[in-house]
C-alpha atoms as a PDB file:
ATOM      1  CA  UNK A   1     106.299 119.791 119.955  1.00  0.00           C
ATOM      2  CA  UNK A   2     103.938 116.677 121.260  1.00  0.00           C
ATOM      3  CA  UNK A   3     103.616 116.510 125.198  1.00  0.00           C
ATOM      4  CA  UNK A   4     105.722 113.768 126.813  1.00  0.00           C
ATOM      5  CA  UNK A   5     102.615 110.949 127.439  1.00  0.00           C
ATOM      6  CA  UNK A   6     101.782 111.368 123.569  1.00  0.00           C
ATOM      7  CA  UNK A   7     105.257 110.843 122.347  1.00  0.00           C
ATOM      8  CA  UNK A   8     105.726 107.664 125.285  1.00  0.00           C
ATOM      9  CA  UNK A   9     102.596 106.078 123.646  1.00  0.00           C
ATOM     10  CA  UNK A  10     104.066 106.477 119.806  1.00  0.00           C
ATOM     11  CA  UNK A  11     107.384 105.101 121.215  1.00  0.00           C
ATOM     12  CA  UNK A  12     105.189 102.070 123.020  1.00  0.00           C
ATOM     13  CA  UNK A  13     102.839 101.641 119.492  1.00  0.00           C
ATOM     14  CA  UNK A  14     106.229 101.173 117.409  1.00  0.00           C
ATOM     15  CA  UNK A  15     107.253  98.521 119.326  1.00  0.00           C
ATOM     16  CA  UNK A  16     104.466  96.594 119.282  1.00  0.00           C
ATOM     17  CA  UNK A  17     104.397  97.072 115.573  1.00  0.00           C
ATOM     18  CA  UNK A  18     108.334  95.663 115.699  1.00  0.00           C
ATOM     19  CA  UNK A  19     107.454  92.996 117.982  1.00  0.00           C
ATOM     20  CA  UNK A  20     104.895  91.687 115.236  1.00  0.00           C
ATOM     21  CA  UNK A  21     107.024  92.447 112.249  1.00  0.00           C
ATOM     22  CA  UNK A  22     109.676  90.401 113.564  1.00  0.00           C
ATOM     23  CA  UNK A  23     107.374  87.331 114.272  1.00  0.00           C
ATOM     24  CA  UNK A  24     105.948  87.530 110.953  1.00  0.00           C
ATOM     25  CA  UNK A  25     109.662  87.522 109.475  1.00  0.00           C
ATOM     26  CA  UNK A  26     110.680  84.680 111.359  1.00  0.00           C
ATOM     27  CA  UNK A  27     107.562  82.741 110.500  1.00  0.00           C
ATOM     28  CA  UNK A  28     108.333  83.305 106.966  1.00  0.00           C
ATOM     29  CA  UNK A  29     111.698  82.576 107.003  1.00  0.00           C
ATOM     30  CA  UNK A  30     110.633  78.966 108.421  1.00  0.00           C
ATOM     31  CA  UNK A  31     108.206  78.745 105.927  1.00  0.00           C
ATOM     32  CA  UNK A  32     111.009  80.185 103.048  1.00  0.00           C
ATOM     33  CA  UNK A  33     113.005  77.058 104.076  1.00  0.00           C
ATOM     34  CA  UNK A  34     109.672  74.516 103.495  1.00  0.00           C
ATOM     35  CA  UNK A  35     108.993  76.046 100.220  1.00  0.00           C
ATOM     36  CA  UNK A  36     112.131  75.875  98.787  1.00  0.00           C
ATOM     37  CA  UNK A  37     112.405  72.942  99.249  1.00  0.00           C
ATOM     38  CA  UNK A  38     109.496  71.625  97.651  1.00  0.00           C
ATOM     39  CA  UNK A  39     110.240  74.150  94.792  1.00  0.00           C
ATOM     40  CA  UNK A  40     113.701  72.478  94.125  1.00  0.00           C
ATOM     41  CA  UNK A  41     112.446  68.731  94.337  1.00  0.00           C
ATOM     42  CA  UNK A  42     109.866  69.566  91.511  1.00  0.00           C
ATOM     43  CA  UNK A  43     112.168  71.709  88.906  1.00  0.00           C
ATOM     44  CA  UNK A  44     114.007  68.100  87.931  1.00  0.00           C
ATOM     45  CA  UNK A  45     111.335  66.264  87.302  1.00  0.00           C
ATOM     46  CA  UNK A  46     109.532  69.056  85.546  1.00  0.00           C
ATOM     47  CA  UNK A  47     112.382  70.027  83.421  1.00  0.00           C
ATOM     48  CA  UNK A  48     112.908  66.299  81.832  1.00  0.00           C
ATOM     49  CA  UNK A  49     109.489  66.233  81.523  1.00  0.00           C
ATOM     50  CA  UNK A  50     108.955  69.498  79.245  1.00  0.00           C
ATOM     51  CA  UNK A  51     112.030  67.806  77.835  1.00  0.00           C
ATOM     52  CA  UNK A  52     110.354  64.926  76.810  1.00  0.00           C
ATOM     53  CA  UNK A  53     107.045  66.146  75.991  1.00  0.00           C
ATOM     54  CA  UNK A  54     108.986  68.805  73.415  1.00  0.00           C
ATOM     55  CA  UNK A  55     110.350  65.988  71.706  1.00  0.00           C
ATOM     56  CA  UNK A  56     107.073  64.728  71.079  1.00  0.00           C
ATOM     57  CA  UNK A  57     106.167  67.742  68.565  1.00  0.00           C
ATOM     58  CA  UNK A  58     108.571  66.958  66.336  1.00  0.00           C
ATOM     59  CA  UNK A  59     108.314  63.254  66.585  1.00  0.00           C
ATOM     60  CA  UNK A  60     106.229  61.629  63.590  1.00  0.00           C
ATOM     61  CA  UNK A  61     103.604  60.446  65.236  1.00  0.00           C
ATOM     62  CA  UNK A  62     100.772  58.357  64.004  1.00  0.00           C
ATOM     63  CA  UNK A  63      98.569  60.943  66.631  1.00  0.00           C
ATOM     64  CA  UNK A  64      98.828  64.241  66.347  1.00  0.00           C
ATOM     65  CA  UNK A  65      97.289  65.503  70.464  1.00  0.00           C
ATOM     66  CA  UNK A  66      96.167  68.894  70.303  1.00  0.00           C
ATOM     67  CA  UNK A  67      98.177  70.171  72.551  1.00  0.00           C
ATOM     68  CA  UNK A  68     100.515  69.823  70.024  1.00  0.00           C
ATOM     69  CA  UNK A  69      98.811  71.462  67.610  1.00  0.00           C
ATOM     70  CA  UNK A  70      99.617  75.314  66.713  1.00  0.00           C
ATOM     71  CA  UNK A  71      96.351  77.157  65.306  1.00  0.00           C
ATOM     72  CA  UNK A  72      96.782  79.293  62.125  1.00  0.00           C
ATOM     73  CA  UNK A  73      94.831  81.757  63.505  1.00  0.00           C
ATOM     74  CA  UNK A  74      95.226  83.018  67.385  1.00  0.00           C
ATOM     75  CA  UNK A  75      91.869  84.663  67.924  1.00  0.00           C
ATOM     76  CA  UNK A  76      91.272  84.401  71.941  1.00  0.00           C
ATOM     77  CA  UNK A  77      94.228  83.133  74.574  1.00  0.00           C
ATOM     78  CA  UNK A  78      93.681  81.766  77.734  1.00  0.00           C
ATOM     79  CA  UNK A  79      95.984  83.297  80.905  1.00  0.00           C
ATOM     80  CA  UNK A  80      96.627  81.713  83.760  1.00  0.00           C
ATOM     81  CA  UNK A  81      97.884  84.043  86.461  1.00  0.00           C
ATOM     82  CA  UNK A  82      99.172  83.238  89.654  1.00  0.00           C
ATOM     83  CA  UNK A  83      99.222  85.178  92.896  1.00  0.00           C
ATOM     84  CA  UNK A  84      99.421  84.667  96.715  1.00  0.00           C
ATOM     85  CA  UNK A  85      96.589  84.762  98.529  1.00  0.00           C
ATOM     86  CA  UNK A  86      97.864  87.325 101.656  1.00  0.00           C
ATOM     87  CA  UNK A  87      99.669  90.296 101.084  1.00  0.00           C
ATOM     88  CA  UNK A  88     102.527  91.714 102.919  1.00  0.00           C
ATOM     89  CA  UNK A  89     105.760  90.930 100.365  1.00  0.00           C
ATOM     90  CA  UNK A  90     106.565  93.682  98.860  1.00  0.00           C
ATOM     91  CA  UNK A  91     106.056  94.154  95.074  1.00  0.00           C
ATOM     92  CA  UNK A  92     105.765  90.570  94.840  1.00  0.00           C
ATOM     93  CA  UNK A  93     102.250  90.574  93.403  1.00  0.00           C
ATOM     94  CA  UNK A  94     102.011  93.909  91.851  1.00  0.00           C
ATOM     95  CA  UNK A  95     105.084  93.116  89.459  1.00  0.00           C
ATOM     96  CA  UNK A  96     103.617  90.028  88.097  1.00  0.00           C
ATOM     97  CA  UNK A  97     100.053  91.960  87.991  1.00  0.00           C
ATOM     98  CA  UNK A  98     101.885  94.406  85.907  1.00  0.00           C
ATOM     99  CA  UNK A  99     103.362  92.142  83.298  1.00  0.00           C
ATOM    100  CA  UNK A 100     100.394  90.457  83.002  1.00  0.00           C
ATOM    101  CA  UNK A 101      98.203  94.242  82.389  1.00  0.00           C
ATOM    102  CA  UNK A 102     100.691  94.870  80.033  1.00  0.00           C
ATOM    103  CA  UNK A 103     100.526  91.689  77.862  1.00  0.00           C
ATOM    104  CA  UNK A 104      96.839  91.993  78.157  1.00  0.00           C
ATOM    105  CA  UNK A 105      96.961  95.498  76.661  1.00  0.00           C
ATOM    106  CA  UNK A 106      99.403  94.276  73.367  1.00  0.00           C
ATOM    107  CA  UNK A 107      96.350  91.519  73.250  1.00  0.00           C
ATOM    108  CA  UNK A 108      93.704  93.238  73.577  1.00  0.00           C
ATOM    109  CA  UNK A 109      95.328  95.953  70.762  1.00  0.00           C
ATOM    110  CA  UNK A 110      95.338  93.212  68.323  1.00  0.00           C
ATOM    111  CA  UNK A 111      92.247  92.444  68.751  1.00  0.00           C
ATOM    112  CA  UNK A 112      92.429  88.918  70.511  1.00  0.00           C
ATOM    113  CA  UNK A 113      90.024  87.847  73.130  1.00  0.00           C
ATOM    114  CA  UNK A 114      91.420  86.871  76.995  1.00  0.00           C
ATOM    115  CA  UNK A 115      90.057  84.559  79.424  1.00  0.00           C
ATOM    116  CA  UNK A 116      91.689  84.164  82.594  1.00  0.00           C
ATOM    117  CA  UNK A 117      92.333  81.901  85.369  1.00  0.00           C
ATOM    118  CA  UNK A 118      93.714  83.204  88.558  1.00  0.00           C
ATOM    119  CA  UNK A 119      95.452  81.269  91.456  1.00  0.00           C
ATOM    120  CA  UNK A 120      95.702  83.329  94.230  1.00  0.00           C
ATOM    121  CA  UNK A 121      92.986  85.532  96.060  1.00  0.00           C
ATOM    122  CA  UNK A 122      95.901  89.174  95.272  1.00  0.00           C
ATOM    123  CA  UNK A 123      95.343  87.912  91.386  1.00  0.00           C
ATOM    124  CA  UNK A 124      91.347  86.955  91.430  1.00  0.00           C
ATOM    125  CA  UNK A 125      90.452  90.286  93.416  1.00  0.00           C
ATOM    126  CA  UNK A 126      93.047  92.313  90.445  1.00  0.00           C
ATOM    127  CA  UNK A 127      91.268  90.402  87.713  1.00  0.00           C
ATOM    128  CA  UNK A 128      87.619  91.347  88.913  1.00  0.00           C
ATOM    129  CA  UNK A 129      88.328  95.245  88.891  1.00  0.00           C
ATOM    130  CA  UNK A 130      89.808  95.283  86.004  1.00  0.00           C
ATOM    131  CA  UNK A 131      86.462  93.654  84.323  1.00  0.00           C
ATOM    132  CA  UNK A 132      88.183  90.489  83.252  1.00  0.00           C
ATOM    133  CA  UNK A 133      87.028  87.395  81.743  1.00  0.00           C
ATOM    134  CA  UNK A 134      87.307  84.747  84.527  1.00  0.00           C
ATOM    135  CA  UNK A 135      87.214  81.343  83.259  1.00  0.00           C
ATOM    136  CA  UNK A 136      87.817  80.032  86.384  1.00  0.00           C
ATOM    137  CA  UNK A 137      89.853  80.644  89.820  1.00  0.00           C
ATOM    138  CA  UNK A 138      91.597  79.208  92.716  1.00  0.00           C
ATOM    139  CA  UNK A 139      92.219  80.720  96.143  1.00  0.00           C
ATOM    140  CA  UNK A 140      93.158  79.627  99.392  1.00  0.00           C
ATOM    141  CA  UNK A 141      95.944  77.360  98.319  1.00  0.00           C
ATOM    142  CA  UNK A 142      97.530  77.414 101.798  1.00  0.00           C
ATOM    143  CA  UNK A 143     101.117  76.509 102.788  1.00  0.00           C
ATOM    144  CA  UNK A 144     101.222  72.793 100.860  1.00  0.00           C
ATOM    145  CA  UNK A 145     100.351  73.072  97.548  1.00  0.00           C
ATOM    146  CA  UNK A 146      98.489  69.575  95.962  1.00  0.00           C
ATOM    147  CA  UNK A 147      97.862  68.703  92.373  1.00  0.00           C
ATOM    148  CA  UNK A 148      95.069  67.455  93.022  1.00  0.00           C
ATOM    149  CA  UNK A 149      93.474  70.912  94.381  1.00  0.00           C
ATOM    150  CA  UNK A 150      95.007  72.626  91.410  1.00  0.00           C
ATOM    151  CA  UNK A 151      94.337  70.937  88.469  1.00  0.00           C
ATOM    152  CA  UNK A 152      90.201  71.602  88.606  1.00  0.00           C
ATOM    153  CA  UNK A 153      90.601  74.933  87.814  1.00  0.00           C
ATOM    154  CA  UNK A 154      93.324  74.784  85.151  1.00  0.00           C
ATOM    155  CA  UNK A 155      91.391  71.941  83.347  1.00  0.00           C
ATOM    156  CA  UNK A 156      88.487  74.225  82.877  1.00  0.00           C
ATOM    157  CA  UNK A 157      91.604  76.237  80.970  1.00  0.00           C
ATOM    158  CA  UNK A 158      92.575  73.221  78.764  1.00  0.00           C
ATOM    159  CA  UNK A 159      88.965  71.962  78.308  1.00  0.00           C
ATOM    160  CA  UNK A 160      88.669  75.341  76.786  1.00  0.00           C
ATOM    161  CA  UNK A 161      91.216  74.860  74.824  1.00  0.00           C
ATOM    162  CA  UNK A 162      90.583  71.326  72.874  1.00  0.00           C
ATOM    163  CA  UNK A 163      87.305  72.364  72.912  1.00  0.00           C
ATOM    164  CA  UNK A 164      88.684  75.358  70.282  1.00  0.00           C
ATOM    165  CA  UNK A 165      87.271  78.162  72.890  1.00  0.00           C
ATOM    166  CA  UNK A 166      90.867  79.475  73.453  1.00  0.00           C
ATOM    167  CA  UNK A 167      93.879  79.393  70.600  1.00  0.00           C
ATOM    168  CA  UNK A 168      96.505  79.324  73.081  1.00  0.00           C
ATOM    169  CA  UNK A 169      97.536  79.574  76.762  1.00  0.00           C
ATOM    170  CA  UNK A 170     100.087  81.307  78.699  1.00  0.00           C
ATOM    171  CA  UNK A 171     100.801  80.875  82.196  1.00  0.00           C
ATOM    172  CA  UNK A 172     102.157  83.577  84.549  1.00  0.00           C
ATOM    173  CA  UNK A 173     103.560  83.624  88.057  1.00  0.00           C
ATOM    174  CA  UNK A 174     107.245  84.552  89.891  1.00  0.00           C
ATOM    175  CA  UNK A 175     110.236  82.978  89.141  1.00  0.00           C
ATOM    176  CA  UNK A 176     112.553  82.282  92.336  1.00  0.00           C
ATOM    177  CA  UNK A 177     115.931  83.379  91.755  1.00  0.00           C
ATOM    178  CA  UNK A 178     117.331  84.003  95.386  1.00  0.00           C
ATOM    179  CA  UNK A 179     116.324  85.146  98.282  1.00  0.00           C
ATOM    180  CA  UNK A 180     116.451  88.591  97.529  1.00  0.00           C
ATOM    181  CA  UNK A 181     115.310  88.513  93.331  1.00  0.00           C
ATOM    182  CA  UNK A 182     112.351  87.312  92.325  1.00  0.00           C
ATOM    183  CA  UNK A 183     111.499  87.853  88.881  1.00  0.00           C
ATOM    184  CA  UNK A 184     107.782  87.825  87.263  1.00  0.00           C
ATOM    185  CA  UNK A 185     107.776  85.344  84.112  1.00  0.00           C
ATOM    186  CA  UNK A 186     104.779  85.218  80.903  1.00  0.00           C
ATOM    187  CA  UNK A 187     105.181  82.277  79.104  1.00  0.00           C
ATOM    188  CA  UNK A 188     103.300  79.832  76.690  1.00  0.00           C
ATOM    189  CA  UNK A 189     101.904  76.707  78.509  1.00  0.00           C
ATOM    190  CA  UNK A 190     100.152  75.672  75.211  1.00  0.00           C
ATOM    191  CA  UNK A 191     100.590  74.825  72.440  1.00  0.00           C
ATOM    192  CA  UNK A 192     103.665  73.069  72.823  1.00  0.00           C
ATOM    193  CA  UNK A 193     106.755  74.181  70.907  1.00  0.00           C
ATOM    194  CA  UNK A 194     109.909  72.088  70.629  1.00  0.00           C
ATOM    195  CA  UNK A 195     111.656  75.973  71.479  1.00  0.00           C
ATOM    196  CA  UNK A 196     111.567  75.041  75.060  1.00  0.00           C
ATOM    197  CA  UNK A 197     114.045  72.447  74.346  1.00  0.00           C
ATOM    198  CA  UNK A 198     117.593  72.724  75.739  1.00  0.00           C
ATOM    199  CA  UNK A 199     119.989  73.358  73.221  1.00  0.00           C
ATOM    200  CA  UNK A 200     121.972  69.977  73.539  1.00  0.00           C
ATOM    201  CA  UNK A 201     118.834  68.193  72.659  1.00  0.00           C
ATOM    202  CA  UNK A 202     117.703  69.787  69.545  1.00  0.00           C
ATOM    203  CA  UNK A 203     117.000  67.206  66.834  1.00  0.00           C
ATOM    204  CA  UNK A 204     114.737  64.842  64.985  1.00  0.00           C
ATOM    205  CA  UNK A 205     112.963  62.013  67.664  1.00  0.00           C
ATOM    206  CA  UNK A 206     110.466  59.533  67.280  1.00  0.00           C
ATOM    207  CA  UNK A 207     109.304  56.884  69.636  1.00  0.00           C
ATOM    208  CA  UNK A 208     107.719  53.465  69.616  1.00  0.00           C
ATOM    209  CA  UNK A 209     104.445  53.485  72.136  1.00  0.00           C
ATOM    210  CA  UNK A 210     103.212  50.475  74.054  1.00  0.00           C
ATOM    211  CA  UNK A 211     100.372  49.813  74.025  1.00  0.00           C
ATOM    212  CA  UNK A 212      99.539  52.739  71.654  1.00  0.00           C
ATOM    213  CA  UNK A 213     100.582  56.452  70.788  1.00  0.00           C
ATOM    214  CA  UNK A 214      97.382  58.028  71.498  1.00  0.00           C
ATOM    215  CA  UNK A 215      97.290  56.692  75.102  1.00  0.00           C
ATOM    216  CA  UNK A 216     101.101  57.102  75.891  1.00  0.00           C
ATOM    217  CA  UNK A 217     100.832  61.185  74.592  1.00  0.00           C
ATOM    218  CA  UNK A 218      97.468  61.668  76.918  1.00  0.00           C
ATOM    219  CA  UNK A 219      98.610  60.327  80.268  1.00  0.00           C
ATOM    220  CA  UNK A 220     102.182  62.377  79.106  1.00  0.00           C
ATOM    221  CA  UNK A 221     101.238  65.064  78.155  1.00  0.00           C
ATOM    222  CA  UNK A 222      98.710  65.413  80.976  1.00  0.00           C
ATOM    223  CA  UNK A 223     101.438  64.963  83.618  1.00  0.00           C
ATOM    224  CA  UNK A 224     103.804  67.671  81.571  1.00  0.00           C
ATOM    225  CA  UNK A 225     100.999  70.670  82.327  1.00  0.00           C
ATOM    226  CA  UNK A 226     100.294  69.182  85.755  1.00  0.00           C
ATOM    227  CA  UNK A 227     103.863  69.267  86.423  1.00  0.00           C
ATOM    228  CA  UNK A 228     104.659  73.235  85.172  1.00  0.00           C
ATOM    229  CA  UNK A 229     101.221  74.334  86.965  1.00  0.00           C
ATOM    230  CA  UNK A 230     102.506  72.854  90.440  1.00  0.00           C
ATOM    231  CA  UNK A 231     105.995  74.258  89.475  1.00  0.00           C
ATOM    232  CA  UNK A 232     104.932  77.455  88.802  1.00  0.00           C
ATOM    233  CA  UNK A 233     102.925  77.246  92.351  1.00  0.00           C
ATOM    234  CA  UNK A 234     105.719  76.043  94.206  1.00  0.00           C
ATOM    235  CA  UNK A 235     108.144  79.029  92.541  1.00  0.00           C
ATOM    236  CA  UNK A 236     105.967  81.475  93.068  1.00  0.00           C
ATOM    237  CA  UNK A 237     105.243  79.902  96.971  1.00  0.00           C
ATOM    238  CA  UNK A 238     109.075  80.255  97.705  1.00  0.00           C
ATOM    239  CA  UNK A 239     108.950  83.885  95.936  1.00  0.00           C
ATOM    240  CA  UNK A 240     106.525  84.665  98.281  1.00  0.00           C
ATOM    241  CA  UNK A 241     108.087  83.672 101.703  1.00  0.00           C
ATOM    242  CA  UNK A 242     111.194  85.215 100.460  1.00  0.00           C
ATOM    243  CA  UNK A 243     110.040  88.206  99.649  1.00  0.00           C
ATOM    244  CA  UNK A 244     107.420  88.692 102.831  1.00  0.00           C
ATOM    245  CA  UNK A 245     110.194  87.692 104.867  1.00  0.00           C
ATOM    246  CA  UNK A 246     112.819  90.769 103.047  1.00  0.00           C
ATOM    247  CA  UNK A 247     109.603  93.383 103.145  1.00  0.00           C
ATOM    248  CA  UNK A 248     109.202  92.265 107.327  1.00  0.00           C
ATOM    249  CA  UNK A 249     112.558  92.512 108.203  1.00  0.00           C
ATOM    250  CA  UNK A 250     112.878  95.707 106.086  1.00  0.00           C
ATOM    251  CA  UNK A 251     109.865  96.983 108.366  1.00  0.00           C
ATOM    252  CA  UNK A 252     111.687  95.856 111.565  1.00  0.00           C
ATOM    253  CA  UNK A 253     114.622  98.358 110.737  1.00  0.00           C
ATOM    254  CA  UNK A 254     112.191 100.758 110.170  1.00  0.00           C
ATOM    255  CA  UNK A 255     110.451 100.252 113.089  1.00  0.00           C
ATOM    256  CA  UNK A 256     113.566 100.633 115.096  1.00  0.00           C
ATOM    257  CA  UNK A 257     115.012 103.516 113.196  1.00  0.00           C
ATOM    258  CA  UNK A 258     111.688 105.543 114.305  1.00  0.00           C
ATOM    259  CA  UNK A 259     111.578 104.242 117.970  1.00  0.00           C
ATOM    260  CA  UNK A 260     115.054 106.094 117.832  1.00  0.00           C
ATOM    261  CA  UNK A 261     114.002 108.837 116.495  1.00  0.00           C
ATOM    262  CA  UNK A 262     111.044 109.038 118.775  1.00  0.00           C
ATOM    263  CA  UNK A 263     113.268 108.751 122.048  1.00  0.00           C
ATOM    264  CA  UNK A 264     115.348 111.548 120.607  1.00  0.00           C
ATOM    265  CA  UNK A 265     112.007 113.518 120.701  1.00  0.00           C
ATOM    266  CA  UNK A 266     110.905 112.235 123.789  1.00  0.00           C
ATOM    267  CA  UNK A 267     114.390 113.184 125.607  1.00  0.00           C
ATOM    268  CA  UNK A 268     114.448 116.580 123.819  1.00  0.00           C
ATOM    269  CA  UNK A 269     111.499 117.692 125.257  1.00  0.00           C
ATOM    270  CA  UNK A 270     111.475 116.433 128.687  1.00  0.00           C
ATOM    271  CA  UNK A 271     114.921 117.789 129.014  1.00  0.00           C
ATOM    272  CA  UNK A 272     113.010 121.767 127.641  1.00  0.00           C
ATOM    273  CA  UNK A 273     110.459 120.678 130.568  1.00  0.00           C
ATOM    274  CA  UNK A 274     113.431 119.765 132.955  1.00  0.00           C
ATOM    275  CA  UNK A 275     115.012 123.275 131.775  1.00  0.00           C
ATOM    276  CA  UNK A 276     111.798 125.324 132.188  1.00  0.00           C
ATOM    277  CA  UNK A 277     111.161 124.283 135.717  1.00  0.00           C
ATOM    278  CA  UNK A 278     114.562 124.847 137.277  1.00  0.00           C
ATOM    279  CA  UNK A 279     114.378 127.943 135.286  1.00  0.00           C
ATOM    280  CA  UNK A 280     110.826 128.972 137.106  1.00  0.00           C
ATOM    281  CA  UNK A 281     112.219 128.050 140.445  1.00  0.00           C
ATOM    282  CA  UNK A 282     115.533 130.276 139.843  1.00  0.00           C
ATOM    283  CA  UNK A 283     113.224 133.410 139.244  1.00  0.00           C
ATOM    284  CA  UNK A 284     110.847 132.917 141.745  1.00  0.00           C
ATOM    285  CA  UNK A 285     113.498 132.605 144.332  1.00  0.00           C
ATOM    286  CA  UNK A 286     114.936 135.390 142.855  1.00  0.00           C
ATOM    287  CA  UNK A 287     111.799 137.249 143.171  1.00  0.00           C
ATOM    288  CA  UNK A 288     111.712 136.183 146.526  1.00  0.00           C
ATOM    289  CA  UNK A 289     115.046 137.240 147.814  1.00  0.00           C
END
């Protein structure tokens, strides 16, 4: 059994190690809150948009974007995968990382090419040890999410993409169901396919564009990708806090639950010291006497 002083300074390390845990859950829960909330002021406007921009493939337009466009032959995809940046939520990252491995494999088996994008320093770092074609990345994001920061790195994606380089892209990240599910998503970003329509709105539709179709589909259909990339972000931002915040307090309990232990320990053996002594002094004045 450890001496007293050694099991006093594991009892003293765990609570430090609580005493952070619990910080670090509280800061995410604050941060859960923020997240949220910017994750559930962009699903409505992203939602009519993809509901829009759907209708556009099977409207008869006089211009046909490419982005609405589905190639006969699918002979490399694009992937854009994203992370977080800091680690410390559970299986957040390593689910997504998984489904993502796992679609590359079924890929890669048919013999189709993969370029990647990752957003997210857990999903860049994965990427480069598994020898992956990086198209282009993103870390650092921080707390507040901008378009503007994101949309250099997926547009090296979707240059790739009109330019013929890539057949089709898929987009990857954490879908935010509650607080305590998250669940890792792989879905097509491009081309666009009027399946992602609700199934109220299924149909014919056409349009009449002022000033003209070609400009009316660009600036749309521009705003539809920039709108699911920041979506995805902000979903997989909330996943993130929620889940770091379930894995700290989780950690907490645990924390106490072996300070507890510990003290049991600790008590047990001082108590055999305790014992041991008043035994030593009963012999010796035995001895004595």
């Amino acid at each position: 059994m450890a001496g007293s002083k050694e099991i006093r300074t594991k009892i003293k390390s765990v609570e430090n190690t609580r005493k952070i845990t619990r910080a670090m859950e509280m800061v995410a829960a604050a941060k859960m809150r923020k997240s949220q909330q910017r994750m559930r002021a962009a699903r409505p406007y992203a939602e009519k948009i993809r509901q829009v921009a759907a209708h556009l493939s099977h409207a008869n337009s006089e211009y046909g974007h490419p982005y609405l466009v589905k190639r006969d032959e699918i002979k490399n995809v694009g992937i854009i995968v994203i992370t977080s940046d800091k680690g410390l939520c559970g299986g957040l990252n390593t689910n997504v990382l998984r489904l993502v491995l796992a679609q590359m494999k079924q890929l890669e088996a048919k013999g189709t090419g993969i370029r990647v994008t990752p957003i997210g320093n857990k999903g860049f770092s994965f990427m480069g040890r598994i020898g992956a074609q990086i198209k282009s990345h993103l870390v650092g994001l921080g707390d507040t999410p901008r378009i503007e920061s994101l949309i250099g790195a997926v547009k090296v994606m979707l240059d790739a993409y009109v330019a013929g380089e890539v057949d089709a892209i898929y987009i990857s990240y954490n879908h935010f169901v509650n607080t305590m599910k998250q669940e890792p998503v792989f879905e097509q970003l491009l081309p666009l396919s009027g399946e992602s329509l609700s199934k109220d709105s299924q149909g014919q539709w056409d349009y009449i564009y002022e000033p003209d179709a070609q400009v009316v589909i660009d600036e749309l259909l521009l705003r539809y990708v920039e709108s699911l990339v920041y979506t995805a972000v902000s979903e997989n931002q909330a996943s993130e806090q929620s889940a770091r915040m379930v894995a700290m307090k989780a950690a907490s309990e645990n924390a106490k639950a072996v300070i507890g232990e510990l003290k049991l320990i600790y008590n047990k053996a001082r108590q055999a010291a305790i014992t041991k002594e008043i035994s030593e002094i009963v012999s010796g004045a035995a001895a004595v006497s």
